[in-house]
Protein backbone atom coordinates (compact mmCIF):
# COMPACT_ATOMS: atom_id res chain seq x y z
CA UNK A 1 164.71 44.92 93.25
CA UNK A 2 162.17 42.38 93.98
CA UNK A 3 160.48 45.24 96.55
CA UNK A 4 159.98 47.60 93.01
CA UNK A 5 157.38 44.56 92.28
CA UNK A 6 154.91 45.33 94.77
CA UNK A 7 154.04 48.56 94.28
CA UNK A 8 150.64 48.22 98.07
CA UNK A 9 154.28 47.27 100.38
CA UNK A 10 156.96 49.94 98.03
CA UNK A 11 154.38 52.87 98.23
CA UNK A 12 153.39 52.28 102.10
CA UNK A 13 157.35 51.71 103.31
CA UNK A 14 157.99 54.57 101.67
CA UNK A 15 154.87 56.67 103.28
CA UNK A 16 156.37 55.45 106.53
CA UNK A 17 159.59 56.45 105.88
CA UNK A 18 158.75 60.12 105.13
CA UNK A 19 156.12 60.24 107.59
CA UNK A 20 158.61 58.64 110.51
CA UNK A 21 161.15 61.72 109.52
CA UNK A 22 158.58 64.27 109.45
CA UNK A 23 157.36 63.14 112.49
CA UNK A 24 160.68 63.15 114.79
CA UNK A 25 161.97 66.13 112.79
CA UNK A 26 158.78 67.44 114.79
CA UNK A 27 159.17 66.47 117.65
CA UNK A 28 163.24 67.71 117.91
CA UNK A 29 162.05 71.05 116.43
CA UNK A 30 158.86 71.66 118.12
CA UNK A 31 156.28 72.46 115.53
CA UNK A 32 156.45 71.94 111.70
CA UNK A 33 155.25 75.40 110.64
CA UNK A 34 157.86 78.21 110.14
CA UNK A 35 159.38 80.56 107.77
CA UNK A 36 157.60 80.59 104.66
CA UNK A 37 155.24 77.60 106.03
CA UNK A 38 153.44 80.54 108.47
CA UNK A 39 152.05 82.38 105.17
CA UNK A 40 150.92 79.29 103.59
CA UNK A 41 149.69 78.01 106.76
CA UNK A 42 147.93 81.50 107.66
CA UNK A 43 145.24 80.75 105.18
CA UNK A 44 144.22 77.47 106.85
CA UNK A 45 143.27 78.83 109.68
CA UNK A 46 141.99 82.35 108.30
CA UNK A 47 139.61 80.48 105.83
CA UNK A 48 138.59 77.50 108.56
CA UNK A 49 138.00 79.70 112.01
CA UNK A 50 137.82 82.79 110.47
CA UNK A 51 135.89 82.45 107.53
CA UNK A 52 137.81 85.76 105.93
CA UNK A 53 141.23 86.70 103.88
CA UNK A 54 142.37 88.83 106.70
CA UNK A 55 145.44 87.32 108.53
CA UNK A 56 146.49 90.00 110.94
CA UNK A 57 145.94 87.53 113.78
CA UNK A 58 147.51 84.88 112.14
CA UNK A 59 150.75 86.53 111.63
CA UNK A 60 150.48 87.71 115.41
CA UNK A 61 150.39 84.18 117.08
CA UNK A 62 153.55 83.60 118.56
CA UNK A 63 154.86 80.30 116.73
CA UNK A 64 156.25 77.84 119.62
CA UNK A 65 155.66 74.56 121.11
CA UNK A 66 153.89 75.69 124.46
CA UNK A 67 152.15 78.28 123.12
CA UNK A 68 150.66 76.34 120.07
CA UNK A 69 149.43 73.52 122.35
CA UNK A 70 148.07 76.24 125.04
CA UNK A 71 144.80 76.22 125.44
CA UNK A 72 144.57 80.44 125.76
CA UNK A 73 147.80 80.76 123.40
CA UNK A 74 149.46 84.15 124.15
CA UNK A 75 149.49 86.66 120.66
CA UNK A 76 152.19 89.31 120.00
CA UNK A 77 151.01 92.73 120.21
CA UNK A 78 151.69 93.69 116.18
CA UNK A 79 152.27 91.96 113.16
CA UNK A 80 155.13 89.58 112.78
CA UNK A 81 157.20 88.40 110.16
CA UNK A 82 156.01 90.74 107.15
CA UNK A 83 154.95 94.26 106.90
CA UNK A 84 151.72 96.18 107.45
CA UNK A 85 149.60 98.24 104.97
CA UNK A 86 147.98 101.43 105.68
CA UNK A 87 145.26 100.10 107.73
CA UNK A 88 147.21 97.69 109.73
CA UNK A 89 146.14 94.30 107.97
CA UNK A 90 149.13 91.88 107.61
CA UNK A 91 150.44 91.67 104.50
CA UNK A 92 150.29 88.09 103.39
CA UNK A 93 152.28 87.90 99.79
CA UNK A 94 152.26 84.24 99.92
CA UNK A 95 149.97 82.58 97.87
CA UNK A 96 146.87 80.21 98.56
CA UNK A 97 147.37 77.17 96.20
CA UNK A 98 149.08 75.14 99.20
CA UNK A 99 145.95 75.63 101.71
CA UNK A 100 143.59 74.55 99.00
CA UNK A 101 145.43 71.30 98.51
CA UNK A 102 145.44 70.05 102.61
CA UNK A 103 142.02 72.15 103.52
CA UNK A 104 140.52 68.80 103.54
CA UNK A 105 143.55 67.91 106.23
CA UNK A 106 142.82 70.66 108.51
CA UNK A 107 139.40 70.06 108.89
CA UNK A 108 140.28 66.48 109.45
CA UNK A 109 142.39 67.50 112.25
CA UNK A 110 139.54 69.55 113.62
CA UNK A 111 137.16 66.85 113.81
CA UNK A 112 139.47 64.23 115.11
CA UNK A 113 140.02 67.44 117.72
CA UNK A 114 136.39 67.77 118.53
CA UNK A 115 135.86 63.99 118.99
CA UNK A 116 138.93 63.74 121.18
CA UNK A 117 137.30 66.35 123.21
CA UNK A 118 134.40 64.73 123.48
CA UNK A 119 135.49 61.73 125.30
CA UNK A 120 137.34 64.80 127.29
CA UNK A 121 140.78 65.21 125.84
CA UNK A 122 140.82 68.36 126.37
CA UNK A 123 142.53 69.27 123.44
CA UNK A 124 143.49 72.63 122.07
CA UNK A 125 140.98 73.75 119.31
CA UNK A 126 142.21 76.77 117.50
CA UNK A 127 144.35 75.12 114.95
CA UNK A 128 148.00 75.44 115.67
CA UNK A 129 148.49 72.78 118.18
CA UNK A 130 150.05 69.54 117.64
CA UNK A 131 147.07 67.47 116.14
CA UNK A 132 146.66 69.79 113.08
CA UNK A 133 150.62 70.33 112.17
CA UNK A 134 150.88 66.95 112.01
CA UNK A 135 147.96 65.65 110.00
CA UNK A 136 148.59 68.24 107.68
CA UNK A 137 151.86 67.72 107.10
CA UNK A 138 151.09 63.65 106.94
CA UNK A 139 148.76 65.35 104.44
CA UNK A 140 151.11 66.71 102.16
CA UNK A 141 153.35 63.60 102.58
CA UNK A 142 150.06 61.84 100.92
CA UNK A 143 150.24 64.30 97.76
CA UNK A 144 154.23 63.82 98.18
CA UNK A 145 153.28 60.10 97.48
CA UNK A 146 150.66 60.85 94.67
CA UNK A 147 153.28 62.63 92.84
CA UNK A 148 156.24 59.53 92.92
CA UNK A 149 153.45 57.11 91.56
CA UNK A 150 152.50 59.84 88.83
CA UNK A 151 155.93 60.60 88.21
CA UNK A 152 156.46 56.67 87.09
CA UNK A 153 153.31 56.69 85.04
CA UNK A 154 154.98 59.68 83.27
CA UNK A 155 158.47 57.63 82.73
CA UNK A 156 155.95 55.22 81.10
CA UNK A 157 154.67 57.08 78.30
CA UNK A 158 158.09 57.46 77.37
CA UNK A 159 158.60 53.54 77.35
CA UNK A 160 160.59 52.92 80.39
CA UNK A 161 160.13 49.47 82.03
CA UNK A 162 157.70 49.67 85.39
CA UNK A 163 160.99 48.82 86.92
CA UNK A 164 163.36 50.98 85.47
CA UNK A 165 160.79 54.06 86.39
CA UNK A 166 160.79 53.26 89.96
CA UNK A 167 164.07 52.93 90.10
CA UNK A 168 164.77 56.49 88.48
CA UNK A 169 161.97 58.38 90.41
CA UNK A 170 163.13 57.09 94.10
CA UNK A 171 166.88 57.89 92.54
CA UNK A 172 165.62 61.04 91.79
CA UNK A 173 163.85 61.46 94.84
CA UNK A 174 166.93 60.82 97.22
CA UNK A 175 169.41 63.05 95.01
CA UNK A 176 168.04 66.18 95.23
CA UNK A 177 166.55 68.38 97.51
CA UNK A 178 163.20 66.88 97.56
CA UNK A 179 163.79 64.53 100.54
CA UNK A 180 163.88 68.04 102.13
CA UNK A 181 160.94 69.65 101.06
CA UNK A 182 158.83 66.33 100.79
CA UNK A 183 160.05 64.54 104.65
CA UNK A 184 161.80 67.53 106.79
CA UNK A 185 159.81 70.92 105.70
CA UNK A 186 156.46 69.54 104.80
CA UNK A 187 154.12 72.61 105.23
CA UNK A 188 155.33 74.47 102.51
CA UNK A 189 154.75 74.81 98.78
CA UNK A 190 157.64 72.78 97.31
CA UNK A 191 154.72 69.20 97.46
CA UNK A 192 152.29 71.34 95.74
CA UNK A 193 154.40 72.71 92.98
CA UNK A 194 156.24 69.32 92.75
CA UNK A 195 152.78 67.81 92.79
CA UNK A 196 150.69 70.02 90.57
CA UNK A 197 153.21 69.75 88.16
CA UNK A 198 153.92 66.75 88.07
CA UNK A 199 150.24 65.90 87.27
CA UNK A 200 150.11 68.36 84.25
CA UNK A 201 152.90 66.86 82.28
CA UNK A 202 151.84 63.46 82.92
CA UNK A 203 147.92 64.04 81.88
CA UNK A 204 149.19 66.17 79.31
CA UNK A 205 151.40 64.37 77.19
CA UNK A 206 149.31 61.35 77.86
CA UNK A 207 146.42 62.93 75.81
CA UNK A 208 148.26 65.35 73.71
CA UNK A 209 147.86 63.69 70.58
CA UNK A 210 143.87 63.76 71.43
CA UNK A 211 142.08 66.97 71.00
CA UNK A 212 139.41 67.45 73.55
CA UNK A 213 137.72 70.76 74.94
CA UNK A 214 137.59 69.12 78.60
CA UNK A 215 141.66 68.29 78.46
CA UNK A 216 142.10 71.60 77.87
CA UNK A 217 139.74 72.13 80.50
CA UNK A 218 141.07 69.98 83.07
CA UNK A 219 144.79 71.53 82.03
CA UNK A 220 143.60 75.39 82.13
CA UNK A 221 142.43 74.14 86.02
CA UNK A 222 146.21 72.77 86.87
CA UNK A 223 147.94 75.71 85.64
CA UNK A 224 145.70 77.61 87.31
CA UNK A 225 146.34 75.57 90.83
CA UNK A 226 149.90 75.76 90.24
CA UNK A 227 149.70 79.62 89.47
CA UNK A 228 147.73 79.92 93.22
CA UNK A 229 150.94 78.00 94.52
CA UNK A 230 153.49 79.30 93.08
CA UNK A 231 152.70 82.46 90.87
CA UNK A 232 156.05 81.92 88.57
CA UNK A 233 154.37 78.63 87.27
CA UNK A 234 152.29 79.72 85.51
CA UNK A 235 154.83 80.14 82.48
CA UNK A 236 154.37 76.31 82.60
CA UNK A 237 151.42 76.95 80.03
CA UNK A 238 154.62 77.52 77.45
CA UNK A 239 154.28 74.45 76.59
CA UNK A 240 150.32 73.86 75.61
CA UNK A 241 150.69 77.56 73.71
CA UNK A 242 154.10 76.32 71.80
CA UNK A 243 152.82 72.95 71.12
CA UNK A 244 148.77 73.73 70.13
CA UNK A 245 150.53 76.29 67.48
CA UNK A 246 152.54 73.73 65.99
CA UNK A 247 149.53 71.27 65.87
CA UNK A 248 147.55 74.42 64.33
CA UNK A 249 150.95 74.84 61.79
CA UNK A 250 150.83 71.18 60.64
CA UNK A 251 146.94 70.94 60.21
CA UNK A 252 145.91 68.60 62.86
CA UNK A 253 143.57 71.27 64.11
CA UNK A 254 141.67 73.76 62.41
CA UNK A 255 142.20 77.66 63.20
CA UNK A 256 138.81 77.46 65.07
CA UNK A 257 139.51 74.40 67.04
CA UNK A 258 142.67 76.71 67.99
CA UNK A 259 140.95 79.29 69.39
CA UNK A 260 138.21 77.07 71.02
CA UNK A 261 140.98 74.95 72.62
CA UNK A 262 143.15 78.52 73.92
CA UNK A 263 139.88 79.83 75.00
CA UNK A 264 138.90 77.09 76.88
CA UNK A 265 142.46 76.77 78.51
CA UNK A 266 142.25 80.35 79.90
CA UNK A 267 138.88 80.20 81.38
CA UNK A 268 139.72 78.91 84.95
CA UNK A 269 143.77 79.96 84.51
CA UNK A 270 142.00 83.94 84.62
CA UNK A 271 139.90 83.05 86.91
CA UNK A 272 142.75 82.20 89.51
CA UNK A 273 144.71 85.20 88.48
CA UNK A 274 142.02 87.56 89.02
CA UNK A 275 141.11 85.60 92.68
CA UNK A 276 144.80 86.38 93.51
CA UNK A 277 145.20 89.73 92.33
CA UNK A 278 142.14 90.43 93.79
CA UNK A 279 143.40 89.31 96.90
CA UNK A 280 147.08 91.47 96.24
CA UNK A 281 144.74 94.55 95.47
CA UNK A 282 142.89 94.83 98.87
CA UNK A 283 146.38 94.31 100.83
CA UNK A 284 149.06 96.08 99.64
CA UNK A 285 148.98 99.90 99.27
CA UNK A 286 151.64 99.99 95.90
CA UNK A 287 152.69 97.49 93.49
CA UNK A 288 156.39 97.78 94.84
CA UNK A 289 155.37 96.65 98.23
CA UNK A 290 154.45 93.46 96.85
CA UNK A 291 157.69 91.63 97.40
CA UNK A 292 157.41 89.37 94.12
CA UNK A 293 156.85 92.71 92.53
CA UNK A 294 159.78 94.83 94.24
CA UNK A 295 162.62 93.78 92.60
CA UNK A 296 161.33 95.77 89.76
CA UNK A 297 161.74 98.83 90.87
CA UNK A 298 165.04 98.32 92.77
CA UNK A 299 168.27 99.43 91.22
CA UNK A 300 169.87 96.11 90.22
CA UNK A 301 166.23 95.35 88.64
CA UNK A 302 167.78 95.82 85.18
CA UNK A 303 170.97 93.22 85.90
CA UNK A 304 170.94 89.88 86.36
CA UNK A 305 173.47 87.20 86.98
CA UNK A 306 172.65 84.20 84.10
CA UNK A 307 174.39 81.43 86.62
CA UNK A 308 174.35 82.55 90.39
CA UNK A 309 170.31 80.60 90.70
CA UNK A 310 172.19 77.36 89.17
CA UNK A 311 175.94 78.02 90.88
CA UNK A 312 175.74 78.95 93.98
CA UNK A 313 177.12 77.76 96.81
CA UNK A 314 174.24 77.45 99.15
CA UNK A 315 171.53 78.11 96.89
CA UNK A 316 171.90 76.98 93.43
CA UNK A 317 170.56 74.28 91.74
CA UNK A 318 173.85 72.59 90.13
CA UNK A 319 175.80 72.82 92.67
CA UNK A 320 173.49 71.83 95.81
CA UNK A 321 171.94 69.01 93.14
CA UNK A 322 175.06 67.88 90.94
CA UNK A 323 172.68 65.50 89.71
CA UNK A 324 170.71 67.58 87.94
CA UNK A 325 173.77 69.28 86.73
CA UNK A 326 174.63 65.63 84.84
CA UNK A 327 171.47 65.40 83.68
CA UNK A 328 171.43 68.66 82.44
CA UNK A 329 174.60 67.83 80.27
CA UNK A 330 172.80 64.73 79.20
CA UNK A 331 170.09 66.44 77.56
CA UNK A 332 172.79 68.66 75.82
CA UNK A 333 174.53 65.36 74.05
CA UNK A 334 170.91 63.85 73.39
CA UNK A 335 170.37 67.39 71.41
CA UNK A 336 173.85 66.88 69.50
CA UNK A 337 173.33 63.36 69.23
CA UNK A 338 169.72 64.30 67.80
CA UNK A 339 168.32 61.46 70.23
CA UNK A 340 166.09 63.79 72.12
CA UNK A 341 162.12 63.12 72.30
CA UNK A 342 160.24 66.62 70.80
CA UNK A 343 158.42 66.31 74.45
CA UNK A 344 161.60 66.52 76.26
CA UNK A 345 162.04 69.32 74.02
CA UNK A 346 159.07 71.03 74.74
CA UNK A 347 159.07 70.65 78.40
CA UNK A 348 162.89 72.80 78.48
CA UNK A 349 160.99 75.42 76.85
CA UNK A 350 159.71 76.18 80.55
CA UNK A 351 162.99 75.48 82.00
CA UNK A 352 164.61 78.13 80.50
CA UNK A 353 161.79 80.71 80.69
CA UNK A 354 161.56 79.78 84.04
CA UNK A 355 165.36 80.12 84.35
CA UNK A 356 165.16 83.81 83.15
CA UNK A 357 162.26 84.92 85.52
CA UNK A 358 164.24 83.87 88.30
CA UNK A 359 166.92 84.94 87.82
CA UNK A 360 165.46 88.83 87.27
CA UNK A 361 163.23 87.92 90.44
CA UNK A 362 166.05 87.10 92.69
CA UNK A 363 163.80 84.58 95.02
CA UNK A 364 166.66 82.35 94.81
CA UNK A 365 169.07 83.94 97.20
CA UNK A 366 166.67 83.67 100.30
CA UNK A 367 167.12 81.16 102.92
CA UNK A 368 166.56 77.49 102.16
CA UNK A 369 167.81 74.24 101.26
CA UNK A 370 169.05 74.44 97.17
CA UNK A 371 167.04 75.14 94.20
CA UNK A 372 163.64 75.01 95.62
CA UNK A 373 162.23 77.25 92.98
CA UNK A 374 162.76 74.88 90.41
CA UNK A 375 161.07 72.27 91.92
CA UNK A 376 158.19 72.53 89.24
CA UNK A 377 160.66 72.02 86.51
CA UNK A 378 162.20 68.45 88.00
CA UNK A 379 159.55 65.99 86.00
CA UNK A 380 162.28 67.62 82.64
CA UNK A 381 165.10 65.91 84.92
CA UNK A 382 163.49 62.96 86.63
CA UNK A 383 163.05 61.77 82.58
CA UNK A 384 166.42 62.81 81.88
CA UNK A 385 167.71 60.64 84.68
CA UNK A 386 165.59 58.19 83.70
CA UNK A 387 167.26 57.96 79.88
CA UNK A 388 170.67 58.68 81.51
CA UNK A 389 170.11 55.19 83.46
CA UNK A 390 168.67 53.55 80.84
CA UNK A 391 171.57 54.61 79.03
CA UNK A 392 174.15 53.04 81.70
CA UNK A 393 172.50 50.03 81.82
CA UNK A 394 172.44 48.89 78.12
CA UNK A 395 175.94 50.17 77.46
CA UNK A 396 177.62 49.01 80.57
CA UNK A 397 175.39 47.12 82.69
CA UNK A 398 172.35 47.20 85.59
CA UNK A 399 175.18 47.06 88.51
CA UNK A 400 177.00 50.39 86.81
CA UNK A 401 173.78 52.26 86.35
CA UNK A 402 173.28 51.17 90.73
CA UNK A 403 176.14 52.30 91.31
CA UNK A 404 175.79 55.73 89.71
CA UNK A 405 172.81 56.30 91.54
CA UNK A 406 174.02 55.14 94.93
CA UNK A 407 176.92 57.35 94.77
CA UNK A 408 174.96 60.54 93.95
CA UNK A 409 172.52 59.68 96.84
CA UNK A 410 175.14 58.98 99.26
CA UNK A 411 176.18 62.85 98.70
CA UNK A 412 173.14 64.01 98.68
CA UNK A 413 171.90 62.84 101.49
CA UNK A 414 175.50 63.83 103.74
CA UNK A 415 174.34 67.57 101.88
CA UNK A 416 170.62 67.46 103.26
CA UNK A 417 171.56 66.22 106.79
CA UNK A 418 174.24 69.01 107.06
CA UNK A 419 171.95 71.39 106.28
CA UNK A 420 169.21 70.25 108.65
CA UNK A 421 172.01 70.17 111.44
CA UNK A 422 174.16 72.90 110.98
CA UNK A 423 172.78 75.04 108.51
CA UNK A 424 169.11 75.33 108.91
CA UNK A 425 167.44 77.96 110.63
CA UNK A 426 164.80 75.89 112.57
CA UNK A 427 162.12 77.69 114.84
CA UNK A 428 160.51 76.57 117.40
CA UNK A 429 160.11 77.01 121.18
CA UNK A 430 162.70 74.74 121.87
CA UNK A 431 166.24 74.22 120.38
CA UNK A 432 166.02 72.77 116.83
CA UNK A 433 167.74 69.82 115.41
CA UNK A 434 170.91 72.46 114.74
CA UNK A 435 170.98 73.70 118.09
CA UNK A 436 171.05 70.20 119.57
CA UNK A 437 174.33 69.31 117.07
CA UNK A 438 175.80 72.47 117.49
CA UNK A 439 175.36 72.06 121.85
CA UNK A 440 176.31 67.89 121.36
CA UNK A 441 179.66 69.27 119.22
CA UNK A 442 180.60 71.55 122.07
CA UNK A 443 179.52 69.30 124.61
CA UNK A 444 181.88 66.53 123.15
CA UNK A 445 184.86 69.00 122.69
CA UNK A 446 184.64 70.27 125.79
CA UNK A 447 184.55 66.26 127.33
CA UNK A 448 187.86 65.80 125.46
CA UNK A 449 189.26 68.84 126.87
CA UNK A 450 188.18 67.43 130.79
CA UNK A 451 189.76 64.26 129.38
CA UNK A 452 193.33 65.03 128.57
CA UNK A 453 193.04 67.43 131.44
């Protein structure tokens, strides 16, 4: 515990750690941009080189280790990946919030590029190769890092211990699929929405009690981030509407400060839904083309299964992440027990909105490592955790509360290094991290087969 104490040698082990398995998960794998990554990553090098929202040739560069680090990288003849619209222009339904956030990275990568070059590296400079995967993934890792040291300064408003905080974000951390999405699949969204939101519950139930037109402001701007990450978040801002009415219902505000404050909150939130509709309008042809938008007009549209997003067996969020399903159950005895802070209170508000939209939407069921469209709802459960060991320790002791949490991230972590060697689709030019297991398994059985032989 004595290592929770020093917060310059916890928070750069820990950078190390996540960077070292981003880093050889790279190198086994061969790039760290695929799947999903490609359409968050398109806009990177469409806004950088390109200086336009058009990613046709983004989509057609052939993803692989040789080609991305060719100097004259070869480019498949047609779109890959997603669809076309009537005038041929890939149709790029992810959104931008994720290239706003390492922007600064890429560039970064570009310079250190040019000035390799010009001691005559002879680097590749048209942003897929090697140097610019990696520094923007190391990127993310930083806002990956941000997020744990916000997520303890959030554990603190609700009086936790600087110790006991630590203790049940990096629990947290290693029992659920984060390790994934913040160390193996870096260039993705799941930082950014764990990030973004992260950040808004933290600055906004640290001021909540204060009225102020800039908070609102600054909050409005979040939501509005979070909305260009992940467009389902935006049902986040739940909780300023719920709780500004109940400040409005017990006269702490006046009706006009109401209206100032909603007004004010709005402003840059519309502004990033009209950037990104904008952007959906000039792509796709038809709203049902839109794949966040298809599901509407699809048959099942009208059903909807309550538990498969939190049950299922490769997908859902309880079972993937028993943790959360504990903590979950928690919350329910703090509610019976009428223990439970009005914030927690507020925040499951979003939960199970959020719950609802996705389970219409359906996102859930594509490939990937457990809930990873919750992500934005685990500050709710990194505080429950934190009150469930808080709870263990005072009514049993420190060493039960340890063990708890070492148990949990013993299975988790078995669960997220199945997936990455069995389970996971991995790209790449050369065999990924699966591949190699699945070749080292037959190799070995077919060694014990020579053997008895």
């Amino acid at each position: 515990m004595s290592l929770f104490k020093n917060s310059k040698l916890y928070f750069s082990l820990l950078y190390l750690f996540l960077a070292t398995i981003f880093i050889f998960h790279y190198f086994v794998s061969g790039q760290a941009v695929y799947g999903d990554g490609i359409g968050y990553y398109s806009y990177l090098h469409s806004w950088y080189f390109d200086a336009d929202a058009n990613f046709t040739n983004e989509y057609k560069h052939i993803y692989s280790y040789e080609n991305n680090n060719s100097l004259s990288p070869i480019v498949s003849g047609s779109v890959q990946i997603v669809g076309s619209n009537s005038k041929g222009d890939a149709l790029n339904h992810f959104s931008p919030g994720m290239a706003i956030l390492l922007l600064p990275f890429y560039v970064l990568a570009d310079g250190a590029t040019n000035l390799a070059n010009f001691f005559g590296a002879s680097l590749p400079r048209h942003g897929y190769s090697n140097i610019y995967q990696i520094i923007v993934g190391v990127g993310a890792i930083s806002y990956t890092l941000i997020a744990i040291w916000i997520s303890e300064q959030l554990l603190g408003l609700f009086s936790l211990s600087k110790r006991m905080s630590r203790f049940s974000v990096l629990t947290f951390i290693f029992n659920s699929n984060l390790i994934y999405y913040l160390a193996f699949d870096t260039i993705n969204s799941h930082f950014a929405s764990f990030f973004l939101s992260t950040l808004f519950f933290w600055y906004y139930f640290k001021n909540r009690t204060r009225f102020s037109f800039v908070k609102y402001l600054r909050l409005g701007a979040i939501v509005g981030l979070l909305f260009l990450t992940r467009p389902q978040d935006i049902l986040i801002s739940l909780v300023v509407f719920v709780d500004i009415l109940l400040m409005l219902k017990n006269t702490k505000i006046t009706l006009r400060q109401f209206f100032l404050g909603v007004s004010i909150f709005m402003l840059p939130l519309i502004t990033s839904i009209i950037i990104l509709i904008s952007q959906w309008v000039s792509l796709f042809d038809t709203v049902s083309s839109h794949p966040y938008f298809s599901w509407m007009t699809s048959q099942s549209s009208l059903s909807m299964n309550f538990y498969s997003s939190l049950l299922d067996i490769t997908n859902g969020l309880f079972f993937r992440t028993p943790i959360i399903l504990i903590c979950f159950c928690f919350y329910i005895y703090l509610l019976l027990k009428r223990k439970v802070d009005e914030r927690i209170v507020l925040m499951s508000i979003f939960i199970f909105v959020q719950h609802i939209l996705i389970s219409f939407q359906g996102g859930w069921q594509a490939a990937a490592y457990g809930g990873r469209m919750y992500i934005s709802t685990y500050p709710f459960f990194i505080i429950l955790l934190s009150e469930l060991l808080s709870y263990l320790q005072k009514k049993y002791s420190r060493k039960a509360a340890i063990i708890f949490a070492t148990l949990f991230i013993s299975l988790n972590i078995i669960s997220a290094f199945s997936f990455v060697l069995f389970e996971k689709e991995a790209s790449g030019g050369r065999f990924g991290t699966e591949e190699h297991t699945s070749r080292k398994i037959q190799l070995l059985i077919k060694s014990g087969m020579d053997w008895q032989r």
